[in-house]
PDB file of N, CA and C in Angstrom:
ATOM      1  N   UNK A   1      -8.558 -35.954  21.217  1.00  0.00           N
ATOM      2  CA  UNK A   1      -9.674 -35.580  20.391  1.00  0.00           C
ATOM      3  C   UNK A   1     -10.715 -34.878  21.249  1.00  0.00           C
ATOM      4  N   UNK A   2     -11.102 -33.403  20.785  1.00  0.00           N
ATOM      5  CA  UNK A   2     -12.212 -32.964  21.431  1.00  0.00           C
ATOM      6  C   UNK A   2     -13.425 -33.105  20.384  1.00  0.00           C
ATOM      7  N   UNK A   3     -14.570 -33.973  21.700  1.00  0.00           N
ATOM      8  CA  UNK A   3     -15.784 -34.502  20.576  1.00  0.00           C
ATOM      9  C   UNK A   3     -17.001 -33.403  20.442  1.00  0.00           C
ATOM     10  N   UNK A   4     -17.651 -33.356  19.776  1.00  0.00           N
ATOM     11  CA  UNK A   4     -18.524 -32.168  20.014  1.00  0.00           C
ATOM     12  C   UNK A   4     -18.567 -31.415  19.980  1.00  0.00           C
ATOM     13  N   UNK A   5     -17.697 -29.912  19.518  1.00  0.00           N
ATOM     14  CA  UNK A   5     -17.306 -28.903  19.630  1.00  0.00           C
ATOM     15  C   UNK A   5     -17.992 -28.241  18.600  1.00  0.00           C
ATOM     16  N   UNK A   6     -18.791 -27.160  18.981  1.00  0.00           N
ATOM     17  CA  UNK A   6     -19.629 -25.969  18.042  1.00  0.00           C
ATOM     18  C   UNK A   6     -18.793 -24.673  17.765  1.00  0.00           C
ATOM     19  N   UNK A   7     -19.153 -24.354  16.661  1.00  0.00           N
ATOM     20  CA  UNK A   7     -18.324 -23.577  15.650  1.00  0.00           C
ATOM     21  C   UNK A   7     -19.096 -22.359  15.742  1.00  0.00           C
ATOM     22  N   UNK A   8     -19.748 -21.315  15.867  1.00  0.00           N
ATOM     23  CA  UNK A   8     -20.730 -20.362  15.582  1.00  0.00           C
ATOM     24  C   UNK A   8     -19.801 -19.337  15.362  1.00  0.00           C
ATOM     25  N   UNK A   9     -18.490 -19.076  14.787  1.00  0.00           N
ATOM     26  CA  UNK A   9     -17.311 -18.039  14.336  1.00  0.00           C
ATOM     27  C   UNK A   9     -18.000 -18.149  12.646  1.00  0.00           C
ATOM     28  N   UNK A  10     -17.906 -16.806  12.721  1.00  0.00           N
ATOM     29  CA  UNK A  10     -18.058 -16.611  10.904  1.00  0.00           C
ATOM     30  C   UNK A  10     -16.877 -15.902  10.380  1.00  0.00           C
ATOM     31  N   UNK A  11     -16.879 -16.686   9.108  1.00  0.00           N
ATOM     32  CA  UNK A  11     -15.729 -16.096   8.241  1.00  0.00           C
ATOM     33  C   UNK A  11     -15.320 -14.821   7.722  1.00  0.00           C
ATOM     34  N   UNK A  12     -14.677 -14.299   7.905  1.00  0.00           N
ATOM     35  CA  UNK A  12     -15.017 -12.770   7.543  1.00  0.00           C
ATOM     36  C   UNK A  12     -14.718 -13.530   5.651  1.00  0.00           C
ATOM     37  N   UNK A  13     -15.506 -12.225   4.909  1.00  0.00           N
ATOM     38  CA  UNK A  13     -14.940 -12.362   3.675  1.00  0.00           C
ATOM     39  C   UNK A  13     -13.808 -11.571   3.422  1.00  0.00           C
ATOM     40  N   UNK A  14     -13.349 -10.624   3.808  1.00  0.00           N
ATOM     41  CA  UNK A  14     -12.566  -9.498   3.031  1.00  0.00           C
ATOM     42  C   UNK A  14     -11.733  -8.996   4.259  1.00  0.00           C
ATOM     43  N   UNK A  15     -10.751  -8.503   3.722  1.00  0.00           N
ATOM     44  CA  UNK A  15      -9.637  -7.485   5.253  1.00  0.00           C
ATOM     45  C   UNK A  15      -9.286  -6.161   4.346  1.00  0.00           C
ATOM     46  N   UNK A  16      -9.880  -4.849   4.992  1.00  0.00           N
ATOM     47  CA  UNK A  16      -9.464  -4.141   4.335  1.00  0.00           C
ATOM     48  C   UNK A  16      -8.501  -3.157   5.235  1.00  0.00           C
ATOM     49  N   UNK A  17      -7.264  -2.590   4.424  1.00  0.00           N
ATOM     50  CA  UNK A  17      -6.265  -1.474   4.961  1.00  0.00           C
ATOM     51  C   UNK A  17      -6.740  -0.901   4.472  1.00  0.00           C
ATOM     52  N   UNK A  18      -7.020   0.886   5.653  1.00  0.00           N
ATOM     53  CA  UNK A  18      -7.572   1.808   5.212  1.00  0.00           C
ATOM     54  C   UNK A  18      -6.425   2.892   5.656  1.00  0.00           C
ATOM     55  N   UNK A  19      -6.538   3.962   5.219  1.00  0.00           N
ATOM     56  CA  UNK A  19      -5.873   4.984   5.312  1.00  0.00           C
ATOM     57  C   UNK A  19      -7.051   6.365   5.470  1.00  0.00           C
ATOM     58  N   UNK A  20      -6.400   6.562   6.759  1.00  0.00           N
ATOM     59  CA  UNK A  20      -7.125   8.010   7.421  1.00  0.00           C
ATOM     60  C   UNK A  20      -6.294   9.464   7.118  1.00  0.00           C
ATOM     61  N   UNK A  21      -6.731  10.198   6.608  1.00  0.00           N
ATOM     62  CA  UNK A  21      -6.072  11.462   7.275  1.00  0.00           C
ATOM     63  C   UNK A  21      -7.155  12.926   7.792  1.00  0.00           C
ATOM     64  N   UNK A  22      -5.813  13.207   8.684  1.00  0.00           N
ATOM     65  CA  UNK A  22      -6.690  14.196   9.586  1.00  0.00           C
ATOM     66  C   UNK A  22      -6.383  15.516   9.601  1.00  0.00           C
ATOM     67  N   UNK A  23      -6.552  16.665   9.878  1.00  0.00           N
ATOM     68  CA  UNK A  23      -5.981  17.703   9.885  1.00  0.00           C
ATOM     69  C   UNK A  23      -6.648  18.658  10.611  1.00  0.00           C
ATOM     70  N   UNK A  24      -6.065  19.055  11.868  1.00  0.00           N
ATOM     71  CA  UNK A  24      -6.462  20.323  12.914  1.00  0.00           C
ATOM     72  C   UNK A  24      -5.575  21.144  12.936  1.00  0.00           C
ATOM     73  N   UNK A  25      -6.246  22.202  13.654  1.00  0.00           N
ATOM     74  CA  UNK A  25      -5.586  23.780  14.054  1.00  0.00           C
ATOM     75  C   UNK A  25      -4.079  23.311  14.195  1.00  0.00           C
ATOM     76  N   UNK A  26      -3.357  22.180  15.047  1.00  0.00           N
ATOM     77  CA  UNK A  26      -2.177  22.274  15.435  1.00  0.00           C
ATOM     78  C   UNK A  26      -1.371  21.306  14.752  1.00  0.00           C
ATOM     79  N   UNK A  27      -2.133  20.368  14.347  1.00  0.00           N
ATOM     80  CA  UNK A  27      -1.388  18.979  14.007  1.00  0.00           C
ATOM     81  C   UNK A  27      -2.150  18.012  12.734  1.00  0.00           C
ATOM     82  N   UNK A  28      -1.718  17.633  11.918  1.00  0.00           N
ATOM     83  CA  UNK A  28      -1.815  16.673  11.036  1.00  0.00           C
ATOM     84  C   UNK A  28      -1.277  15.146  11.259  1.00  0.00           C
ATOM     85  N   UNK A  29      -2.351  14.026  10.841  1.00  0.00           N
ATOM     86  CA  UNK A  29      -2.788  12.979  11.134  1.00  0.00           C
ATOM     87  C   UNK A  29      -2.931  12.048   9.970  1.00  0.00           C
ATOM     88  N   UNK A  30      -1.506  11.130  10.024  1.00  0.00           N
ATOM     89  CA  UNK A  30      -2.202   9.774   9.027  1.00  0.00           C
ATOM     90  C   UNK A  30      -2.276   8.385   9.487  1.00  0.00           C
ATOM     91  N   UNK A  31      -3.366   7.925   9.529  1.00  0.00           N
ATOM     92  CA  UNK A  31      -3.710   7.196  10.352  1.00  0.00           C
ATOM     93  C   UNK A  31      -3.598   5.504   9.716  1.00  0.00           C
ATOM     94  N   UNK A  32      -3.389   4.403   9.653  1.00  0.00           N
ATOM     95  CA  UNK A  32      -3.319   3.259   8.856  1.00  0.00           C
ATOM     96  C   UNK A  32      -4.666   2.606   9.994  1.00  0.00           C
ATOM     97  N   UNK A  33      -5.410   1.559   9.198  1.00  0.00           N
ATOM     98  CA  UNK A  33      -6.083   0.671   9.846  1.00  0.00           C
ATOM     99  C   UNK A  33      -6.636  -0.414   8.964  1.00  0.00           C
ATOM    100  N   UNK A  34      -7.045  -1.415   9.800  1.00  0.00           N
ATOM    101  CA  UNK A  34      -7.523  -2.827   8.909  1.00  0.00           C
ATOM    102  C   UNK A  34      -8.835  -2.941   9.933  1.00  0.00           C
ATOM    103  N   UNK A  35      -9.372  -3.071   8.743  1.00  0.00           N
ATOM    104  CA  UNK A  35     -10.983  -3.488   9.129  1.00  0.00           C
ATOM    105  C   UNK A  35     -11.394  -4.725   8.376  1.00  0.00           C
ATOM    106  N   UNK A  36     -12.374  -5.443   8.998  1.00  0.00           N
ATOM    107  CA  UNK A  36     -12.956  -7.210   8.420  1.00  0.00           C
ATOM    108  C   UNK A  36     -13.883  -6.673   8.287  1.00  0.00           C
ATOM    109  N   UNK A  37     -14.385  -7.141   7.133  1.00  0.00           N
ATOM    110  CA  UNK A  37     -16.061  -7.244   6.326  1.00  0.00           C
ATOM    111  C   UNK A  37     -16.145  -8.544   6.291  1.00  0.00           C
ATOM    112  N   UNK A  38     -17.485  -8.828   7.077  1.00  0.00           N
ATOM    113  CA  UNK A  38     -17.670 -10.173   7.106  1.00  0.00           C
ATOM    114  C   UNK A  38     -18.124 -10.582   8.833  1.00  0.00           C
ATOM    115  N   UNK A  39     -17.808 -11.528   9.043  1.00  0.00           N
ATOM    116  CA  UNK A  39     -18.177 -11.568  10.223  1.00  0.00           C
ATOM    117  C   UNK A  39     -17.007 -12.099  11.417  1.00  0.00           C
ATOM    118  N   UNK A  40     -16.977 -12.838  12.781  1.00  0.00           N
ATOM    119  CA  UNK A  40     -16.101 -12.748  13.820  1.00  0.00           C
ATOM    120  C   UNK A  40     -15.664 -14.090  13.821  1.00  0.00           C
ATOM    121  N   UNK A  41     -14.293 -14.495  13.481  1.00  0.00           N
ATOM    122  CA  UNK A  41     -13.880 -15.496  14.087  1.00  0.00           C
ATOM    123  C   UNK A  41     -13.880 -16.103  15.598  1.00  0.00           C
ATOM    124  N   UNK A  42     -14.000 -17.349  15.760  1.00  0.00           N
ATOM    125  CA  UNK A  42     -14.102 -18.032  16.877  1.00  0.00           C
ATOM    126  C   UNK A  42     -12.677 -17.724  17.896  1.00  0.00           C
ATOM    127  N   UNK A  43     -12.333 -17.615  18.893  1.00  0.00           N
ATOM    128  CA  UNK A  43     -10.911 -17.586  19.416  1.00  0.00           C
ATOM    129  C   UNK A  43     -11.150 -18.792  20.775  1.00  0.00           C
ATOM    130  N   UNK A  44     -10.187 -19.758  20.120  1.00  0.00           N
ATOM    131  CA  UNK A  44     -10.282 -21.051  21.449  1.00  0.00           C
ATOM    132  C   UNK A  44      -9.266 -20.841  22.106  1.00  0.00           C
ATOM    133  N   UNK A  45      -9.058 -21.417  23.242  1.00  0.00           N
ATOM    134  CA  UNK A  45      -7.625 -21.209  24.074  1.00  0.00           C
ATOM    135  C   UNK A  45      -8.201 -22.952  24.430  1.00  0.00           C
ATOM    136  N   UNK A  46      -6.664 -23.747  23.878  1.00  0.00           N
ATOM    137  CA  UNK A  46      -6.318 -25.127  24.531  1.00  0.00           C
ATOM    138  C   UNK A  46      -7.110 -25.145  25.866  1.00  0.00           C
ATOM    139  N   UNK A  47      -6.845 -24.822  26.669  1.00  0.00           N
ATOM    140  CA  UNK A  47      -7.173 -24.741  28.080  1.00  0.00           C
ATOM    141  C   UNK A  47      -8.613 -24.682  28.386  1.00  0.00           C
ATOM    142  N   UNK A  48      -9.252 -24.504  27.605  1.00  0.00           N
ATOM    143  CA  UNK A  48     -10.644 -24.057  27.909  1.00  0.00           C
ATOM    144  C   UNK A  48     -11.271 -25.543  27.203  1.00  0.00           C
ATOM    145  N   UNK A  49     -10.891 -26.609  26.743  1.00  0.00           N
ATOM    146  CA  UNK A  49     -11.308 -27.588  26.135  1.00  0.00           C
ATOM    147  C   UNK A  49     -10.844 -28.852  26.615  1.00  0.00           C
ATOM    148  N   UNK A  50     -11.167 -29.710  26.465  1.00  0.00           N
ATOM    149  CA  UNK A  50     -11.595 -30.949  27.281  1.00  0.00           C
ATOM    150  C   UNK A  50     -11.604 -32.152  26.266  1.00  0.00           C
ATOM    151  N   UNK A  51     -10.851 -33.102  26.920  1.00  0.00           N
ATOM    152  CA  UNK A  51     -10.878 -34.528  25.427  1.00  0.00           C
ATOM    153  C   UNK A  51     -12.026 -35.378  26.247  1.00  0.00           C
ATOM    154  N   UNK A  52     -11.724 -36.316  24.700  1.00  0.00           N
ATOM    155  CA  UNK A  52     -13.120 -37.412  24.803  1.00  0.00           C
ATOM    156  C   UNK A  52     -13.613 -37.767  26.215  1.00  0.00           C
ATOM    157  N   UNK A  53     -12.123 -38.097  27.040  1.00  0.00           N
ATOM    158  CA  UNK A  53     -12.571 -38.650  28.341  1.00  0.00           C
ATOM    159  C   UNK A  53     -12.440 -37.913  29.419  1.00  0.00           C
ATOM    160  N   UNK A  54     -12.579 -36.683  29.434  1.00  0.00           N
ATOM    161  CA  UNK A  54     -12.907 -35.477  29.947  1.00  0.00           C
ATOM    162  C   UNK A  54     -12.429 -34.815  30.849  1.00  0.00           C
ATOM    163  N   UNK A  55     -10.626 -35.127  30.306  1.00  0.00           N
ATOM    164  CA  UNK A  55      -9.350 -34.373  30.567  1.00  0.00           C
ATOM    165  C   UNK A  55      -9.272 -32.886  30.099  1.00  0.00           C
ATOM    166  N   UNK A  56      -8.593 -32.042  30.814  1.00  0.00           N
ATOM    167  CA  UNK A  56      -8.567 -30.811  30.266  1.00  0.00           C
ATOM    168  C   UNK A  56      -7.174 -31.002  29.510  1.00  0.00           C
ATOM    169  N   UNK A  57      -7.260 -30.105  28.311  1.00  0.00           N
ATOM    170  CA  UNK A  57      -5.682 -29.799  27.622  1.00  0.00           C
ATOM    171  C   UNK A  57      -4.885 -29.174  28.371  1.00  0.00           C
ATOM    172  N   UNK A  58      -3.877 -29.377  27.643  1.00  0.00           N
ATOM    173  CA  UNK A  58      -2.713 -28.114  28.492  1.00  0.00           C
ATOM    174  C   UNK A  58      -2.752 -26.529  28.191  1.00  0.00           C
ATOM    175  N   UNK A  59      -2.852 -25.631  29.499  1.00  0.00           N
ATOM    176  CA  UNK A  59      -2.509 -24.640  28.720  1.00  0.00           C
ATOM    177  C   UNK A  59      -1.852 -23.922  27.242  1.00  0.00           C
ATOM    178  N   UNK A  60      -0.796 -24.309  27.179  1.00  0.00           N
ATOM    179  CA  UNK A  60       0.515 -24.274  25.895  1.00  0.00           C
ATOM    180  C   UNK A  60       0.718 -25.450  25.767  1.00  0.00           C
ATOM    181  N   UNK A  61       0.774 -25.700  23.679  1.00  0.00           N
ATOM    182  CA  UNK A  61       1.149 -27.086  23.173  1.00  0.00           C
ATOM    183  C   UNK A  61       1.951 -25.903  22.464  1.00  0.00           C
ATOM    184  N   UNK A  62       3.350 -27.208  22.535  1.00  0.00           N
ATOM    185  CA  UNK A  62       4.699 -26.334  21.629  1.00  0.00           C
ATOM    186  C   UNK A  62       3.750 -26.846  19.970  1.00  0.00           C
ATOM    187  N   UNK A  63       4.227 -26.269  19.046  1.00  0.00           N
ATOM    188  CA  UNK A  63       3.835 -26.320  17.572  1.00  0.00           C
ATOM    189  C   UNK A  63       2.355 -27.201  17.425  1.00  0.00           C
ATOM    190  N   UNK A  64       1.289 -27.024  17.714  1.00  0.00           N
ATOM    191  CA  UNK A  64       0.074 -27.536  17.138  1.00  0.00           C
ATOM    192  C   UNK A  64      -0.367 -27.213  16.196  1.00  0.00           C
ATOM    193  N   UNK A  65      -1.195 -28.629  15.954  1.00  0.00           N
ATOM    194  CA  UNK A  65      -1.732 -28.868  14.713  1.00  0.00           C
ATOM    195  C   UNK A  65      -3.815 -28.822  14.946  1.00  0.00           C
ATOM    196  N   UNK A  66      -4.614 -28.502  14.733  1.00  0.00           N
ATOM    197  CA  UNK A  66      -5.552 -28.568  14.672  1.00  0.00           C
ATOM    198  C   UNK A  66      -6.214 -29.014  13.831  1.00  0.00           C
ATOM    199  N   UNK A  67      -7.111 -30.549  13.478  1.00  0.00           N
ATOM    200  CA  UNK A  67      -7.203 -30.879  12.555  1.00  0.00           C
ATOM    201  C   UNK A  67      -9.336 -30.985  12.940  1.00  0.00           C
ATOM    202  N   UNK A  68      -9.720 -30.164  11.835  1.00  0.00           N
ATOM    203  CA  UNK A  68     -11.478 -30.559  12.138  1.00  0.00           C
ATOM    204  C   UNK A  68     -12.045 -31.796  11.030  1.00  0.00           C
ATOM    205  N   UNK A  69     -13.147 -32.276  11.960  1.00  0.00           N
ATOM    206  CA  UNK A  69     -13.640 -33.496  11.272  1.00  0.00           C
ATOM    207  C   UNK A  69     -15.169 -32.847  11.441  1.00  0.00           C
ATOM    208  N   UNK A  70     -15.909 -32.694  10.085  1.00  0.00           N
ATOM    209  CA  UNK A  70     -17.412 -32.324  10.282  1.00  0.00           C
ATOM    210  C   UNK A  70     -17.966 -33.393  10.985  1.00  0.00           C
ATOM    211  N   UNK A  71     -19.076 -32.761  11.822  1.00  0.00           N
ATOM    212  CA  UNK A  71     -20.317 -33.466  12.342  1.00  0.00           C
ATOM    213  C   UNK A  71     -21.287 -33.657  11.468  1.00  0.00           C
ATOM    214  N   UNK A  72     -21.912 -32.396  10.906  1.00  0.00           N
ATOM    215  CA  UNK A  72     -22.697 -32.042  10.107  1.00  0.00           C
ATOM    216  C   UNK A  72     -22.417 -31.429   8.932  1.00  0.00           C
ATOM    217  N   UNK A  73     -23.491 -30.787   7.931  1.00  0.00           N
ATOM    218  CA  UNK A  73     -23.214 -29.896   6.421  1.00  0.00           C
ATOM    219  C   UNK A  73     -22.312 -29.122   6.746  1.00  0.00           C
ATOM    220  N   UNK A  74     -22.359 -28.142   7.933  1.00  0.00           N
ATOM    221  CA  UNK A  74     -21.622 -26.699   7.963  1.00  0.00           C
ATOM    222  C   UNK A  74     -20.049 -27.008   7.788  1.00  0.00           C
ATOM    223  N   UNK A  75     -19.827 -26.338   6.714  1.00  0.00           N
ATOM    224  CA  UNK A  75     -17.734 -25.757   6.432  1.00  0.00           C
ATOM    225  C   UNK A  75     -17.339 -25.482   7.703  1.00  0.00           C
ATOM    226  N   UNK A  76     -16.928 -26.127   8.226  1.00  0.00           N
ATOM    227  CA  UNK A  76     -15.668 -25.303   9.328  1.00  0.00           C
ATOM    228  C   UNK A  76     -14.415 -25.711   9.352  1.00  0.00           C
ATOM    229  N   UNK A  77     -13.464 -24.132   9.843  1.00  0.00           N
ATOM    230  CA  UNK A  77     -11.674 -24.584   9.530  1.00  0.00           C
ATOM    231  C   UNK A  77     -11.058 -23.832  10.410  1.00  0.00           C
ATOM    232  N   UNK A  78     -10.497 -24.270  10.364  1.00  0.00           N
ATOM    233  CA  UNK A  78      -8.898 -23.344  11.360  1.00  0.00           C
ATOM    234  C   UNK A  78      -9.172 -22.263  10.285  1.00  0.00           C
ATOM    235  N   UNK A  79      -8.899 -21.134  10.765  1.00  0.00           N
ATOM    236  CA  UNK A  79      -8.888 -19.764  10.626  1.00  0.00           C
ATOM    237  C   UNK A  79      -6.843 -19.182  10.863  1.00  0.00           C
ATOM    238  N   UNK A  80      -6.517 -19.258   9.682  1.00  0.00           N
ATOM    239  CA  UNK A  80      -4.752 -18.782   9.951  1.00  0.00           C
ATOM    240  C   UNK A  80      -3.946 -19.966  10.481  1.00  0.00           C
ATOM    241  N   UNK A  81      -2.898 -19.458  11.234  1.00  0.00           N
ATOM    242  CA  UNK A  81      -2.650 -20.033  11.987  1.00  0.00           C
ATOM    243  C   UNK A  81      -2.796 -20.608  13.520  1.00  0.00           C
ATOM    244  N   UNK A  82      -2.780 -22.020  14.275  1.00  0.00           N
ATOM    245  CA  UNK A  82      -2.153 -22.359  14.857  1.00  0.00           C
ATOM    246  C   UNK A  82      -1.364 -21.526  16.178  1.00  0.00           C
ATOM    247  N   UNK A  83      -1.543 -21.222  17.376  1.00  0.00           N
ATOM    248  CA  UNK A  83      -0.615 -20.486  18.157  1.00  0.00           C
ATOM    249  C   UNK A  83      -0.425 -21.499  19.193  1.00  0.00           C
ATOM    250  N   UNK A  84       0.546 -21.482  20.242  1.00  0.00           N
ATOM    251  CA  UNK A  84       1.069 -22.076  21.199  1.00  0.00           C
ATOM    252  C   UNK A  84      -0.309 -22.056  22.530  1.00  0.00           C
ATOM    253  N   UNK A  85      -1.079 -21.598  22.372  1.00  0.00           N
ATOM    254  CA  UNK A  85      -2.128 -21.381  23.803  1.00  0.00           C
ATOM    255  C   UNK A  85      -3.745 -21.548  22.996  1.00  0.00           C
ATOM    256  N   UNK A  86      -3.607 -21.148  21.218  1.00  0.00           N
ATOM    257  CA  UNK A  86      -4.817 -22.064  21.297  1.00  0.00           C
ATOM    258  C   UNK A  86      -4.727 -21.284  19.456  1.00  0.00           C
ATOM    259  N   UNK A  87      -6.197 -20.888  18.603  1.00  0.00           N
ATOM    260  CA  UNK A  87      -6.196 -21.123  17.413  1.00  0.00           C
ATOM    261  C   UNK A  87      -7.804 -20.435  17.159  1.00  0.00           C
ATOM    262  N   UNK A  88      -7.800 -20.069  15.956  1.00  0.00           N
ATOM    263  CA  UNK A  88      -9.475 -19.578  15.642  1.00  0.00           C
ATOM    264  C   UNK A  88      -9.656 -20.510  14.842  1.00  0.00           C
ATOM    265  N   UNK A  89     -10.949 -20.321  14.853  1.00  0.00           N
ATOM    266  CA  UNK A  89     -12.051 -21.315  13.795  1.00  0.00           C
ATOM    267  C   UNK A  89     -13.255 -20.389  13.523  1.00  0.00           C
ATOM    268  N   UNK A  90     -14.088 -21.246  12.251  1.00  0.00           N
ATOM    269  CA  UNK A  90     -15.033 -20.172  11.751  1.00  0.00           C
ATOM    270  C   UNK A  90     -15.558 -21.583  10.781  1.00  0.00           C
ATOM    271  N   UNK A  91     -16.939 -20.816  10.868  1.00  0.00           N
ATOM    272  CA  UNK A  91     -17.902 -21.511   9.860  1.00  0.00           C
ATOM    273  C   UNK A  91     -17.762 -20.765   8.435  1.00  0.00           C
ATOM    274  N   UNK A  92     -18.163 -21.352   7.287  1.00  0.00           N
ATOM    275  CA  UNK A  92     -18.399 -20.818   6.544  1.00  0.00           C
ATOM    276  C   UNK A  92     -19.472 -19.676   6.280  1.00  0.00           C
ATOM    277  N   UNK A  93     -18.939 -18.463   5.640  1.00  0.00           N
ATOM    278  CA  UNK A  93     -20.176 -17.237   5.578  1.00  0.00           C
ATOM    279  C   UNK A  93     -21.110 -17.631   4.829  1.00  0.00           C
ATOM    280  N   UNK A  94     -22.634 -17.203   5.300  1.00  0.00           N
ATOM    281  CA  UNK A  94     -23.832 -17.249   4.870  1.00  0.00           C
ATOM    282  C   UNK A  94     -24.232 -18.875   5.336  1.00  0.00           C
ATOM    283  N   UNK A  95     -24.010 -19.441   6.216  1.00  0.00           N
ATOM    284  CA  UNK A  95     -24.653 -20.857   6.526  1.00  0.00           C
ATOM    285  C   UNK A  95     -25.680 -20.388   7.801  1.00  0.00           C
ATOM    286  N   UNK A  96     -26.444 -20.862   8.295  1.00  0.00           N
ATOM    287  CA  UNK A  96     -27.770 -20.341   8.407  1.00  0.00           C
ATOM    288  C   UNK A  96     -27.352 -20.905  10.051  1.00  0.00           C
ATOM    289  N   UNK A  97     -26.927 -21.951  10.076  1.00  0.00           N
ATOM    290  CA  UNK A  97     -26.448 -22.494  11.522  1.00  0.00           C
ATOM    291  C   UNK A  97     -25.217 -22.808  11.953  1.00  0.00           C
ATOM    292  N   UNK A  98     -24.833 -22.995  13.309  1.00  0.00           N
ATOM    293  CA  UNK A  98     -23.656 -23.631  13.474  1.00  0.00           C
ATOM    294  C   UNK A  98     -23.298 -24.963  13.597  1.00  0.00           C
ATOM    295  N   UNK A  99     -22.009 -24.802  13.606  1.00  0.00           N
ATOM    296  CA  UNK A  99     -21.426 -25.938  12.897  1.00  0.00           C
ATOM    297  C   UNK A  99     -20.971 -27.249  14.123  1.00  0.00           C
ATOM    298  N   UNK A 100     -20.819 -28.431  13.960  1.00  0.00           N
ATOM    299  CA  UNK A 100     -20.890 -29.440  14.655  1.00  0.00           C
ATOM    300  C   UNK A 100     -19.684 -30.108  14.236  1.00  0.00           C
ATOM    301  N   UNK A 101     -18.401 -30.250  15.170  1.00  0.00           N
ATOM    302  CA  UNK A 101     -17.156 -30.934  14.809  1.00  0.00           C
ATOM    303  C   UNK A 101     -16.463 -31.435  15.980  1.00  0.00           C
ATOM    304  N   UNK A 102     -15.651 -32.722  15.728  1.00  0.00           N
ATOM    305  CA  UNK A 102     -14.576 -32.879  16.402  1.00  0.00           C
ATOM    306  C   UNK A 102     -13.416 -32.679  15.955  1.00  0.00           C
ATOM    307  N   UNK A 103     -12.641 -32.005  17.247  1.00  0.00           N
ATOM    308  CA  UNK A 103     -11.202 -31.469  16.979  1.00  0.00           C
ATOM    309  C   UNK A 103      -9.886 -33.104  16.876  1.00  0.00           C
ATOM    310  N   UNK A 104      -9.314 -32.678  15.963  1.00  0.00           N
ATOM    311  CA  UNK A 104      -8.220 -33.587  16.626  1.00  0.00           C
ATOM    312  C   UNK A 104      -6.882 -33.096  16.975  1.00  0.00           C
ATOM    313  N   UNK A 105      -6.317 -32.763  17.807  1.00  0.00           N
ATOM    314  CA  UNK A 105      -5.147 -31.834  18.552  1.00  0.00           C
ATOM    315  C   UNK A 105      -3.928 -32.548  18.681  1.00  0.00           C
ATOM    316  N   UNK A 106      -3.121 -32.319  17.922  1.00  0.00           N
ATOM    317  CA  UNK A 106      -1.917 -32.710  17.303  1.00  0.00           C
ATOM    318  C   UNK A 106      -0.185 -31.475  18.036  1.00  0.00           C
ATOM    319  N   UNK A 107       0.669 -32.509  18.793  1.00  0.00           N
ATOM    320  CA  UNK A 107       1.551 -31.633  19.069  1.00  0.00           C
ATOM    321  C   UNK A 107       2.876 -32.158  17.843  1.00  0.00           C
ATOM    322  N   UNK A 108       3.202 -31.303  16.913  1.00  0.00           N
ATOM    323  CA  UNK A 108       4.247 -31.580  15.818  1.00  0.00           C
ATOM    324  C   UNK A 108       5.538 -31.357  16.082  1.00  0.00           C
ATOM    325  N   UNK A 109       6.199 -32.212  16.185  1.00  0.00           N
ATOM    326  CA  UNK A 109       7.633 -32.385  16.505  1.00  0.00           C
ATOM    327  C   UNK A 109       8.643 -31.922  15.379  1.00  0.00           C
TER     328      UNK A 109
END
């Protein structure tokens, strides 16, 4: 369990695919892209975090689970998925502060 852990990642609301095109003297251009409206998810890496009794994690956990427990009012969640070296998180959009949680870090067999 990591105790204490602040959230200040905001949720994006929206993902948009956009489509570019371009066209010069020599060459024509179509371009694909995804842009977030909204704001920046958090990006943790295992490794950079520390349990209750103030062990570091392991670099890589095979299949984790990330489970948040509020401190306080603020929404916060795992953001997607889960990766082998660590996981995003995010507060809920439009909350005025950040958020106050403990992690609980789960390796799933």
């Amino acid at each position: 369990m990591v105790s204490n852990f602040v959230v200040w990642g905001d949720w994006s609301l929206a993902s948009f695919m956009l489509l570019y095109t371009e066209t010069g003297e020599t060459s024509k251009r179509i371009m694909l892209a995804e842009n977030n409206l909204g704001g920046l998810d958090q990006v943790v890496s295992f490794s950079g975090l520390f349990d209750f009794k103030g062990n570091r994690l392991p670099e890589v956990i095979s299949h984790p689970k990330v489970i948040v427990l509020p401190k306080n009012e603020v929404s916060c969640f795992v953001v997607g998925t889960e990766t082998e070296t660590g996981f995003r998180i995010a507060r809920s959009s439009g909350e005025g502060k950040t958020g106050l949680v403990d992690l609980i870090v789960v390796e799933m067999i």
